[in-house]
Protein backbone atom coordinates (compact mmCIF):
# COMPACT_ATOMS: atom_id res chain seq x y z
CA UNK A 1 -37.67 33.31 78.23
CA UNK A 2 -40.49 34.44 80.79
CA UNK A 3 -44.32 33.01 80.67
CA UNK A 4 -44.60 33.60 77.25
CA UNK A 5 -43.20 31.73 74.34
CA UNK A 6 -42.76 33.48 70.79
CA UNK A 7 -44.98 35.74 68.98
CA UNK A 8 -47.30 33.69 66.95
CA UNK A 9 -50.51 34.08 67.04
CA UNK A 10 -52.51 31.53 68.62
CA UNK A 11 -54.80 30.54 65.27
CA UNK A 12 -50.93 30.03 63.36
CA UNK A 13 -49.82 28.03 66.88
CA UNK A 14 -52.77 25.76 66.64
CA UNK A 15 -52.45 25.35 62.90
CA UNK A 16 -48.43 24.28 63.22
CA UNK A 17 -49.40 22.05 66.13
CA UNK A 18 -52.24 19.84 64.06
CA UNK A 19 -49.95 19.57 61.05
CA UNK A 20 -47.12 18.16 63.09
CA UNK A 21 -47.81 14.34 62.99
CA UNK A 22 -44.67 13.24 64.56
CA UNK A 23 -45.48 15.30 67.52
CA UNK A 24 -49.38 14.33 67.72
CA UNK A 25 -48.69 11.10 67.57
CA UNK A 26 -45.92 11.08 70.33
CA UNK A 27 -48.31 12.89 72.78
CA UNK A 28 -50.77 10.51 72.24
CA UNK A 29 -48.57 7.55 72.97
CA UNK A 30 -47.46 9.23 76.19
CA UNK A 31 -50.48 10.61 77.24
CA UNK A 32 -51.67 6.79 76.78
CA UNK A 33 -48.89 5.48 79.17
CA UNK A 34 -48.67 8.80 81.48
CA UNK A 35 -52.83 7.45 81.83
CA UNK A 36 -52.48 3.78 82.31
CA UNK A 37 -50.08 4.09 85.04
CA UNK A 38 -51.78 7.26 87.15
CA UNK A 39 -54.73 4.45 87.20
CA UNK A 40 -52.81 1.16 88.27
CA UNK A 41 -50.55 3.53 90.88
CA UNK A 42 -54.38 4.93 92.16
CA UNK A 43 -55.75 1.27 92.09
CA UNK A 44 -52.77 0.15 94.09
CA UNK A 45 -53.00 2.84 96.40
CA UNK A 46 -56.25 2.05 97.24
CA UNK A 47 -58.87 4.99 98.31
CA UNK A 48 -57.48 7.48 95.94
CA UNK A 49 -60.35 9.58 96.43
CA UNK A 50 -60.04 10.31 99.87
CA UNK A 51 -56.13 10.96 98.77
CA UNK A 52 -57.79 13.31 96.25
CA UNK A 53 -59.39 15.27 99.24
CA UNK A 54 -57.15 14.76 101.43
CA UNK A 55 -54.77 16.54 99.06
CA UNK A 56 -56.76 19.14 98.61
CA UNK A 57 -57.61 20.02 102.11
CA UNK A 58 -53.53 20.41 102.34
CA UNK A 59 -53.39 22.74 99.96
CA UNK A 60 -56.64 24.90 100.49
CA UNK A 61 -55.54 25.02 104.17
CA UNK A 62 -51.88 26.17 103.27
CA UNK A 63 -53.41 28.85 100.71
CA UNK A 64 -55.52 30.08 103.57
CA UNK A 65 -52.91 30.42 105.84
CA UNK A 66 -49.64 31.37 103.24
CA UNK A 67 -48.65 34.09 105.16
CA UNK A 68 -47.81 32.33 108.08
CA UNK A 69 -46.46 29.26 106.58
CA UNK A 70 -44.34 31.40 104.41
CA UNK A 71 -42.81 33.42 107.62
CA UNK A 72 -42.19 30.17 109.69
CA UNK A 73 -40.05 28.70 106.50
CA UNK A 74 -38.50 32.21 106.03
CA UNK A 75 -37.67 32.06 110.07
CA UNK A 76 -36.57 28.15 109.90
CA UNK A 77 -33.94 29.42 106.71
CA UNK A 78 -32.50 32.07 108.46
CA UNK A 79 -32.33 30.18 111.72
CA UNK A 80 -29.43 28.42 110.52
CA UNK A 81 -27.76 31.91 109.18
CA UNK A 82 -28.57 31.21 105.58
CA UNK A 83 -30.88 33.53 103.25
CA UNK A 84 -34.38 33.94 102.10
CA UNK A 85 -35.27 36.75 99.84
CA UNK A 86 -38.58 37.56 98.34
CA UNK A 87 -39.35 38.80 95.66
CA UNK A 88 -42.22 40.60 94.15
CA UNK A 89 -41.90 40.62 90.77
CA UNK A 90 -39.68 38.70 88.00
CA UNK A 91 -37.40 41.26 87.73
CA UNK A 92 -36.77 41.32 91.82
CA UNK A 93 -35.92 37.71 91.38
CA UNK A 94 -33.79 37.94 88.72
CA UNK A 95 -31.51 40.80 89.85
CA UNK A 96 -31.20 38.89 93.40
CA UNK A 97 -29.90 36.01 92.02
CA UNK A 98 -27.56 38.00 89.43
CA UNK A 99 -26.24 40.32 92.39
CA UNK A 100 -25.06 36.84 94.18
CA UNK A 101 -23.66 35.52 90.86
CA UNK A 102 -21.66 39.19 90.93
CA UNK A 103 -20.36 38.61 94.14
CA UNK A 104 -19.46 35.07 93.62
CA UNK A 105 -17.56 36.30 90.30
CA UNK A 106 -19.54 32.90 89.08
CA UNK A 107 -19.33 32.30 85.51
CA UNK A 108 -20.99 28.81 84.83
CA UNK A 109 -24.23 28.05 86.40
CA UNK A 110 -25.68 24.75 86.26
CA UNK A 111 -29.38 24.29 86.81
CA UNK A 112 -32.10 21.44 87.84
CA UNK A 113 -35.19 21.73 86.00
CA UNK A 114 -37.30 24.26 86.82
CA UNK A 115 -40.59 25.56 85.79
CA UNK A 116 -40.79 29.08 87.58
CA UNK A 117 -37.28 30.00 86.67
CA UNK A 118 -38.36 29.62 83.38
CA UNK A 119 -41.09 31.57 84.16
CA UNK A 120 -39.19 34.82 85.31
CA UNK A 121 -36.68 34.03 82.34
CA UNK A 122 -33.51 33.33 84.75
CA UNK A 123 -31.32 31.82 82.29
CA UNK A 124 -31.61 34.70 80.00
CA UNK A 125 -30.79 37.24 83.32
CA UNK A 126 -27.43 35.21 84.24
CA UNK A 127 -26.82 34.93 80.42
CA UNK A 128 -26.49 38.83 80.44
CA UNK A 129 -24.49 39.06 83.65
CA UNK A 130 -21.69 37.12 81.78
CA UNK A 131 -22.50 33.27 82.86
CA UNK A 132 -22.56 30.32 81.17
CA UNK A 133 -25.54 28.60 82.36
CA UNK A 134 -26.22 25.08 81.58
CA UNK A 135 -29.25 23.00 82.21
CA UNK A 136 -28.55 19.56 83.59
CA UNK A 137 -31.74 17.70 83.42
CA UNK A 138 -31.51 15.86 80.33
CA UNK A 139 -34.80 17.20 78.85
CA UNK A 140 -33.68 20.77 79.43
CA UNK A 141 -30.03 20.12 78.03
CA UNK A 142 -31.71 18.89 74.82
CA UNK A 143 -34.40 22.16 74.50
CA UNK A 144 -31.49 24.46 75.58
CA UNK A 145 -28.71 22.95 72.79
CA UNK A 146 -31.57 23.30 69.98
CA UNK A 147 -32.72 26.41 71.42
CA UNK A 148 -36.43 25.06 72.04
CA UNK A 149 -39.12 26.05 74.74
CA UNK A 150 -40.08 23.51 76.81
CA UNK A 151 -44.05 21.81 75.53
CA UNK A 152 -44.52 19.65 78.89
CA UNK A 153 -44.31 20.50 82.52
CA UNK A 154 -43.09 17.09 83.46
CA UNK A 155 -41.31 16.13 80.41
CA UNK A 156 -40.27 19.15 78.56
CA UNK A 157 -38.50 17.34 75.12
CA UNK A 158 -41.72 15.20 75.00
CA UNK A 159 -42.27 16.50 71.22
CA UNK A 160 -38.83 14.84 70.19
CA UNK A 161 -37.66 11.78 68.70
CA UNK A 162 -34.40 10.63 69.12
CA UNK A 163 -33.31 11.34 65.65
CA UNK A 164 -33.96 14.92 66.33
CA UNK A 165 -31.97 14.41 69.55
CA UNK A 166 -28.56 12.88 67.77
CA UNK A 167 -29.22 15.71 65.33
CA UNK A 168 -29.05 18.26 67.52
CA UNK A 169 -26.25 16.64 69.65
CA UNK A 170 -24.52 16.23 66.37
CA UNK A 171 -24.67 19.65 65.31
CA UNK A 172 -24.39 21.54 68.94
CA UNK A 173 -21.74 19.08 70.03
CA UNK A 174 -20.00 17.02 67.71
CA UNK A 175 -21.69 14.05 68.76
CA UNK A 176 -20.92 11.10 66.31
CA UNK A 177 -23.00 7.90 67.69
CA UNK A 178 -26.16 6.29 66.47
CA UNK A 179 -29.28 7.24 67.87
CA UNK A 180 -30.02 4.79 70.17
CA UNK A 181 -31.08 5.63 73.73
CA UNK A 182 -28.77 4.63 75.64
CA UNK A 183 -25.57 6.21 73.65
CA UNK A 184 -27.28 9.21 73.65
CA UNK A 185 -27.96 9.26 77.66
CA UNK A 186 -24.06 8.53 78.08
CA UNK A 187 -22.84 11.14 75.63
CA UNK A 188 -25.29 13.68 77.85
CA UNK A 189 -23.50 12.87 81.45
CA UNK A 190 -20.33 12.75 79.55
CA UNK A 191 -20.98 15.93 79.09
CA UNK A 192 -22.87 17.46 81.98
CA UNK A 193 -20.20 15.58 84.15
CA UNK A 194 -17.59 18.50 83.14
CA UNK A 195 -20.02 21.13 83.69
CA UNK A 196 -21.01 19.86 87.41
CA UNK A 197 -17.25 19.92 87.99
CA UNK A 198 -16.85 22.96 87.04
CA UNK A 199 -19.66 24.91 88.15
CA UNK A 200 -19.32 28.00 90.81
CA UNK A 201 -23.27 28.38 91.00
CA UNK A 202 -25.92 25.94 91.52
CA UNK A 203 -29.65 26.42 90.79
CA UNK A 204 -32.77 24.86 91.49
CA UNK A 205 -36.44 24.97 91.84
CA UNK A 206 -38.41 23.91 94.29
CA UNK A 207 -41.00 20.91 94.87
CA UNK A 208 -41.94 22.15 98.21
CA UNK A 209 -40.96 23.26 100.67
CA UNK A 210 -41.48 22.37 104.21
CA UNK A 211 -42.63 25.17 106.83
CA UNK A 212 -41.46 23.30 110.00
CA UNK A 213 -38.14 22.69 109.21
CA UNK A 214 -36.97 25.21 106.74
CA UNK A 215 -36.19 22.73 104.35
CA UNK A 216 -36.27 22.41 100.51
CA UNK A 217 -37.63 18.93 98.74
CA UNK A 218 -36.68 18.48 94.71
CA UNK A 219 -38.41 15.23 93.42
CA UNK A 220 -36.43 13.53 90.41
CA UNK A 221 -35.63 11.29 88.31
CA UNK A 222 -32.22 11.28 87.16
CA UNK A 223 -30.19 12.18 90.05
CA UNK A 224 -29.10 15.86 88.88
CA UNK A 225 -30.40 17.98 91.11
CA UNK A 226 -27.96 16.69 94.04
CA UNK A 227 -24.94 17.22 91.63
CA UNK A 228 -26.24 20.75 91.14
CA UNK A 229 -26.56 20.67 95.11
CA UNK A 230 -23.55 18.75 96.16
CA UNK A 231 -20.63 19.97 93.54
CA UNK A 232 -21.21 24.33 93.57
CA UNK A 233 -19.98 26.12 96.61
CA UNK A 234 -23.03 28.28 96.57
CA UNK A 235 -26.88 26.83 95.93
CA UNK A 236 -29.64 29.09 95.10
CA UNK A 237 -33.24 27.49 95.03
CA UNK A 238 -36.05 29.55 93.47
CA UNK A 239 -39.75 28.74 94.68
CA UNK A 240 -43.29 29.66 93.73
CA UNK A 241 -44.77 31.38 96.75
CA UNK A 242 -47.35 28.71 97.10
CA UNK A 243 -44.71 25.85 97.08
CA UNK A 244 -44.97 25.38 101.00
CA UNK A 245 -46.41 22.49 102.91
CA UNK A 246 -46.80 22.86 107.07
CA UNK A 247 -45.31 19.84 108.07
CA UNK A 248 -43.20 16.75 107.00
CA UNK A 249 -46.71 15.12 107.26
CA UNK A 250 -47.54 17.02 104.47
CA UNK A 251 -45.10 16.48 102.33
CA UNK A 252 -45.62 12.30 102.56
CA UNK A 253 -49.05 13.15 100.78
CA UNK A 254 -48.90 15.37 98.36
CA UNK A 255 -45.42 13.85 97.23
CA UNK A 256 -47.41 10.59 97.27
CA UNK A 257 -49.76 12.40 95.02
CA UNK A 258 -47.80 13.95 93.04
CA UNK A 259 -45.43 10.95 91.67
CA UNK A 260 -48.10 8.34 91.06
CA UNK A 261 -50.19 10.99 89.53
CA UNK A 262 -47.48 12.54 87.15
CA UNK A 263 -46.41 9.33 85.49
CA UNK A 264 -47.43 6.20 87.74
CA UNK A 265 -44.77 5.78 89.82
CA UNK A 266 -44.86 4.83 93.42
CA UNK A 267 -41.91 7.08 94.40
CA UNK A 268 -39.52 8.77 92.22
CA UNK A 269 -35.67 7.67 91.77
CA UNK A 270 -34.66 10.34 93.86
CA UNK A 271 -36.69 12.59 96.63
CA UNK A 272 -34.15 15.04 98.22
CA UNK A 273 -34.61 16.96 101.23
CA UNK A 274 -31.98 20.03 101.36
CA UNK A 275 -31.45 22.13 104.64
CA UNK A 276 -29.17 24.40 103.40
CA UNK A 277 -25.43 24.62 103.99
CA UNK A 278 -22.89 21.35 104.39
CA UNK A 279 -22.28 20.89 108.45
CA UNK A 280 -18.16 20.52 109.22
CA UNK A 281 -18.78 16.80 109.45
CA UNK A 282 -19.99 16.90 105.18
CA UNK A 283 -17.58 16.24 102.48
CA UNK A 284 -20.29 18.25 100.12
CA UNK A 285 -22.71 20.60 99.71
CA UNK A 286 -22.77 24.50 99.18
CA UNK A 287 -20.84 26.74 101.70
CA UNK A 288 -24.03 29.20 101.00
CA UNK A 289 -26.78 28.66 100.17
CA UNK A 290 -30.27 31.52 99.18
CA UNK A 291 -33.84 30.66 99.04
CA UNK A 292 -35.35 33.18 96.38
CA UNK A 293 -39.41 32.80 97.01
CA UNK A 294 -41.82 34.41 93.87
CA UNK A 295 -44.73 36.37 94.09
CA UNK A 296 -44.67 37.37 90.42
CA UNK A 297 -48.70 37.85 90.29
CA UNK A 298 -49.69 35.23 93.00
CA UNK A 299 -50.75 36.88 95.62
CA UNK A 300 -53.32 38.70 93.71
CA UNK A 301 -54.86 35.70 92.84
CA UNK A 302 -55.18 34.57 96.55
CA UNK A 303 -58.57 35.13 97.90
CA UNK A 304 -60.25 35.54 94.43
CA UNK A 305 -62.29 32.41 92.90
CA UNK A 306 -59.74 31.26 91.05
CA UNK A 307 -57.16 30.65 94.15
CA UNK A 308 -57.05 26.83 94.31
CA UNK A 309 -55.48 27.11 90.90
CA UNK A 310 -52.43 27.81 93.06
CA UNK A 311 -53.08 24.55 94.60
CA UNK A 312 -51.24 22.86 91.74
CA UNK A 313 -48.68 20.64 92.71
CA UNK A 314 -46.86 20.46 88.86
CA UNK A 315 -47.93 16.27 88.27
CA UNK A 316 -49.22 17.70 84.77
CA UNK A 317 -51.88 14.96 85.33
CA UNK A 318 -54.81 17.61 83.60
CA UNK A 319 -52.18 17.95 80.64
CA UNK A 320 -51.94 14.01 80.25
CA UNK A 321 -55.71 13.73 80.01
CA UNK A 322 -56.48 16.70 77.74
CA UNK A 323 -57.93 15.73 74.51
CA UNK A 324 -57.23 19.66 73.18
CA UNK A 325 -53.42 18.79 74.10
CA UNK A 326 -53.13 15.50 72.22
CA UNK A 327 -54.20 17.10 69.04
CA UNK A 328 -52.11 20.54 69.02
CA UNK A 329 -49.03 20.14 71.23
CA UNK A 330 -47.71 22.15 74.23
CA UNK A 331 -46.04 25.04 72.29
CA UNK A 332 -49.60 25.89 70.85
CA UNK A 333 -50.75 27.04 74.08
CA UNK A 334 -48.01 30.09 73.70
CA UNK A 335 -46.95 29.45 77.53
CA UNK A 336 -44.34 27.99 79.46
CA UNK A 337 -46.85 26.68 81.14
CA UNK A 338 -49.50 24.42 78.71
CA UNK A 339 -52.51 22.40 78.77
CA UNK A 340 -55.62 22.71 80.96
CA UNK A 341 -53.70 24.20 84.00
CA UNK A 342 -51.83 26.50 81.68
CA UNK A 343 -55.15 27.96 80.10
CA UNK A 344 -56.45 28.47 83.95
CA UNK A 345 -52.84 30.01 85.32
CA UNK A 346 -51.09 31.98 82.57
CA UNK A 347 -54.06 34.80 82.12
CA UNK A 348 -53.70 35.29 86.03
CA UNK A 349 -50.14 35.78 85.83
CA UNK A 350 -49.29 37.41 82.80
CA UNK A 351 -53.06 38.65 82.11
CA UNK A 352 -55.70 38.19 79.39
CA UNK A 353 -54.56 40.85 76.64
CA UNK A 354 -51.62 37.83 75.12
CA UNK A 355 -53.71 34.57 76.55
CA UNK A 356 -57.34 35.71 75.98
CA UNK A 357 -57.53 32.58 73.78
CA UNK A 358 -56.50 29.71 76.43
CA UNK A 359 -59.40 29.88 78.03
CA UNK A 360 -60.85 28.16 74.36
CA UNK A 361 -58.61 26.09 74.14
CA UNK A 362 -60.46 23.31 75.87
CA UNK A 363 -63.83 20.88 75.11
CA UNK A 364 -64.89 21.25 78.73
CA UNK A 365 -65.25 17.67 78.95
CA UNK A 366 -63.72 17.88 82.68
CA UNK A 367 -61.02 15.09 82.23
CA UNK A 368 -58.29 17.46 83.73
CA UNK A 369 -60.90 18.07 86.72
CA UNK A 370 -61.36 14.44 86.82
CA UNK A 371 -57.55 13.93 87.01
CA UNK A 372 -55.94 16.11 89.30
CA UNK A 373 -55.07 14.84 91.83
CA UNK A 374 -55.65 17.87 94.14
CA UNK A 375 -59.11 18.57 92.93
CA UNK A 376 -58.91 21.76 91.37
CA UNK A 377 -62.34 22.43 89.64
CA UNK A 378 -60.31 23.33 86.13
CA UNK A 379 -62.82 23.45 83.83
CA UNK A 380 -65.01 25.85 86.15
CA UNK A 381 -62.32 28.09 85.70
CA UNK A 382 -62.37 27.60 82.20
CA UNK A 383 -65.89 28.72 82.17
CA UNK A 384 -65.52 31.86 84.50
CA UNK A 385 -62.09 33.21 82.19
CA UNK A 386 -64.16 32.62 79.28
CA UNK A 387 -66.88 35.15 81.19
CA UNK A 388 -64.54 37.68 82.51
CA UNK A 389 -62.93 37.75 78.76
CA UNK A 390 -66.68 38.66 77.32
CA UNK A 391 -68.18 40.42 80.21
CA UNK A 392 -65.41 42.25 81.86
CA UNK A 393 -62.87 42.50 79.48
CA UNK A 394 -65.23 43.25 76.65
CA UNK A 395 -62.48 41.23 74.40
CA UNK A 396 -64.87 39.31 72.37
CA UNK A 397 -65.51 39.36 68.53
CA UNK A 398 -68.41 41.95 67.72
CA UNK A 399 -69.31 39.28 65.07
CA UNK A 400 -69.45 36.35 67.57
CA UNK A 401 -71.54 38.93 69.80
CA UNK A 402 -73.98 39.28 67.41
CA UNK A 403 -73.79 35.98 66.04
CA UNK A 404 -75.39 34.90 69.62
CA UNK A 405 -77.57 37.35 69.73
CA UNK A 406 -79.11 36.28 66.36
CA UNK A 407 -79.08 32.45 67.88
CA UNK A 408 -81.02 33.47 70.97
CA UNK A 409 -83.61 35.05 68.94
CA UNK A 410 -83.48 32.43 66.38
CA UNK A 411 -83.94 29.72 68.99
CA UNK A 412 -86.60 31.28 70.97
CA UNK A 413 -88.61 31.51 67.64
CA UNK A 414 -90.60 28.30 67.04
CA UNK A 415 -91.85 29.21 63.61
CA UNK A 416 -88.19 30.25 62.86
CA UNK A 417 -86.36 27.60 64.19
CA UNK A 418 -89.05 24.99 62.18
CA UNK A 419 -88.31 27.09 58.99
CA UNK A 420 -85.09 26.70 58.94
CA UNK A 421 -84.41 22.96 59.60
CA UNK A 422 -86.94 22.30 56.86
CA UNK A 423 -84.28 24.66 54.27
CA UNK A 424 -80.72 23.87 55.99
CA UNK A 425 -80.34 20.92 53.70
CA UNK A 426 -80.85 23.34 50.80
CA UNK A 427 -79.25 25.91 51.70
CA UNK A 428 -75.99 24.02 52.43
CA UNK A 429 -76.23 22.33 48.88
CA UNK A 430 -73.58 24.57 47.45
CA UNK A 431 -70.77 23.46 49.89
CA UNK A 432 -72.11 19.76 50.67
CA UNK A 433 -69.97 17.05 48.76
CA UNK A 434 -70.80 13.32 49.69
CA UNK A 435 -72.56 13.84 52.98
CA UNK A 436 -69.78 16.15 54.28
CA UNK A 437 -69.38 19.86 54.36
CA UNK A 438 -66.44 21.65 52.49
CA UNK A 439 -65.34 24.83 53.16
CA UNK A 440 -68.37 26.08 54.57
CA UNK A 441 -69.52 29.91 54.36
CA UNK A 442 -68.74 32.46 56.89
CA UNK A 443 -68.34 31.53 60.38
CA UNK A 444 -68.49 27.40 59.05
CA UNK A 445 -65.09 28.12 57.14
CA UNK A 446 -63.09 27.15 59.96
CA UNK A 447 -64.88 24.36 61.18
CA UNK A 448 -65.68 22.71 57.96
CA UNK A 449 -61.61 23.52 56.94
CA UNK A 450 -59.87 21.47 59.82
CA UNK A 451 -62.57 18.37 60.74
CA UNK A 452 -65.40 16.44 58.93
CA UNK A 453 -68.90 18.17 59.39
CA UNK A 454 -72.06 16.08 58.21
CA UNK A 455 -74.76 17.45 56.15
CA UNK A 456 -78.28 18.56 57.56
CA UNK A 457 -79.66 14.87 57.17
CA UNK A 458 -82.10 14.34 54.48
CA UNK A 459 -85.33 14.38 57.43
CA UNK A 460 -85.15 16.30 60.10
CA UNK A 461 -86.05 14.43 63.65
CA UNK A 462 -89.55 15.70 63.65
CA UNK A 463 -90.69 14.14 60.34
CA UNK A 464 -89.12 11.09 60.58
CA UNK A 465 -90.99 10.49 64.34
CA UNK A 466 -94.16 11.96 62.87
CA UNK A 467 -94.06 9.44 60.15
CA UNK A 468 -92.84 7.15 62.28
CA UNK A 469 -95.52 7.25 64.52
CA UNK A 470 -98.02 7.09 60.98
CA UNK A 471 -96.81 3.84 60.58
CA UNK A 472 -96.72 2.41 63.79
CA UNK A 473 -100.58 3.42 63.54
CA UNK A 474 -101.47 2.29 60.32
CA UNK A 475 -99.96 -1.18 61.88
């Protein structure tokens, strides 16, 4: 799949996700529930601001120091004669993991959910070296049957209803039950039981990882990620390059941070630590097992002023609180990765010639700022891509270039700027039906098209305080 997702362009993206109701209105109700409970976890937490900056001390200090983090978890891996490869690019990443599915002669791979191996477009890789892959979080399974991208970092089918879901269990595997909840959850690990059991390769992602100790942490919900771990004779985990912590001490926080911050939950159902291979005393666990860590554009964004967006920890907190998001959807943002992070992250890694237009896609209201629970400053960086798009780039309209240039005269100009609040009513006659603009001219098109925009009022402010003040004299 890699970072991108399909070829629309982003005005046609947009306009699909506004006209979808169903899925507008089952963002909002999450993003409602995914809010209430990051507050009442904070509350009960007590102090979450100093958690806040606690957090993101952690993570500035690891992004500071990567290099040696990364080499002590590289030296803790290999320690216990298991393997860490890195990789540079996507393509590095995918041919490592395709050259061990060779060797293994693996041909079904199951997988934990995973945003950067979506990112480098693994399935796709394995999918060409002859394997079956299969993705076992039940989100996942349901995107990968109805061949959908994911439109949530923490819950990728959030844009279904479970009508959709018995329809596309129906169709993809002859699933004949009603739609309620629970028969559809035991027709999945009916299912995905067989494929576990079967499996020669297992794949993951990676939370974090822990420098000290070498060892890998996947926090979950639904208890697949140790069948991927446990069943397969070889495990493979795939990691961001910034998905380190130092110390076990560490990981208590940001963990801490992360789960009541994702979707208000003190802890998740299941925090696994993995240290690699199964000991002679184990009855499971791989007989192999290959930490793959990505690069795949981060380290040039490491000592620029946009590196604490690597600070992310994936709670999709800034996504939950973005009013742009509520209205148009996850898929609209074009990116495996959406929302308010997405807009900051996917022009760094894939660049701004395809995502020039995420940077817009936000009010700047600072609700995602206010949210994330590692403080990273995401509508600053909002603000400087929207600069480096103009300034550097040089990819903004000519029209919109001129358009300001016009305004800044315009509002410099006293006499002009008095001139033409006195005519704006008039001049907007032509389009102005019952207070409201329709289908305004020019640049107003769009606006007026897609959301109600009032009329120049009858008086501007000045006469109405000028008579205003006539009468309060006269009294």
């Amino acid at each position: 799949m890699g970072i991108r997702i399909g070829d629309k362009p982003y005005a046609e993206r947009i306009q699909a996700g506004i006209e979808n109701s169903f899925m507008r209105q089952a963002v909002s109700s999450a993003q409602g529930r995914f809010r209430t409970g990051r507050l009442k976890a904070a509350e009960e937490l007590g102090d979450w601001e100093d958690w806040r900056t606690l957090g993101e001390e952690i993570r500035h200090h690891t992004m500071e120091n990567l290099d040696y983090y990364l080499h002590q978890l590289s030296e803790q891996v290999e320690k216990r004669g298991e393997t860490v490869f890195f990789a540079e690019t996507a393509e590095e990443a995918n041919a490592y993991v395709q050259e061990v599915a060779t060797k293994k002669q693996a041909r079904k791979v199951v997988k934990s959910k995973s945003m950067v191996t979506e990112e480098i477009g693994l399935n796709e890789a394995l999918e060409q070296s002859g394997c079956e892959v299969v993705e076992s979080d039940l989100g996942e399974w349901i995107l990968q049957l109805d061949e959908d991208p994911p439109s949530h970092i923490v819950t990728p089918a959030l844009h279904k209803n479970k009508e959709q879901i018995r329809e596309t269990f129906a169709n993809k595997k002859g699933y004949t039950k009603t739609d309620q909840p629970e028969e559809l959850a035991a027709f999945a690990r009916e299912q995905l039981r067989k494929d576990f059991l079967e499996a020669d390769l297992g794949v993951t992602g990676c939370n974090f990882a822990v420098a000290e100790s070498g060892a890998v942490t996947l926090v979950t919900n639904e208890g697949n990620a140790r069948m991927v771990t446990s069943l397969p004779d070889t495990h493979i985990a795939v990691m961001g390059m910034e998905r380190v912590v130092p110390t076990w001490e560490e990981l208590e926080v940001v963990v801490s941070l992360l789960t009541r911050a994702a979707v208000g939950q003190k802890l998740t159902s299941y925090i696994t630590a993995l240290t690699g291979t199964r000991l002679e005393d184990e009855t499971d666990g791989p007989e192999d097992f290959h930490l793959v860590i990505v690069d795949n554009g981060r380290s040039k964004i490491l000592g620029t002023e946009f590196q604490s967006a690597l600070h992310c920890i994936r709670c999709a907190a800034c996504i939950n609180a973005c009013p742009v998001y509520r209205h148009v959807g996850g898929h609209s943002y074009g990116s495996i990765y959406p929302g308010p992070i997405g807009a900051v992250l996917t022009p760094l890694l894939d660049g701004y010639e395809d995502h020039k237009d995420l940077p817009y896609a936000s009010t700047l209201c600072a609700a995602c700022t206010e949210a994330c629970p590692v403080k990273i400053p995401l509508h600053e960086h909002l603000i400087r891509h929207r600069e480096i798009i103009v300034e550097r780039e040089q990819m903004g309209a000519k029209s919109e270039e001129w358009m300001m240039k016009g305004f800044a005269k315009w509002a410099s100009t006293p006499a002009a700027y008095k001139l033409s609040t006195k005519m704006a009513r008039t001049a907007m006659k032509p389009w102005t039906k019952d207070e409201q603009i329709e289908k305004g001219p020019g640049p107003l098109k769009g606006w007026t098209e897609s959301r109600d925009f009032p009329a120049p009022a009858k008086k501007n402010f000045r006469e109405w305080y000028k008579q205003r003040e006539k009468r309060r004299g006269e009294a």
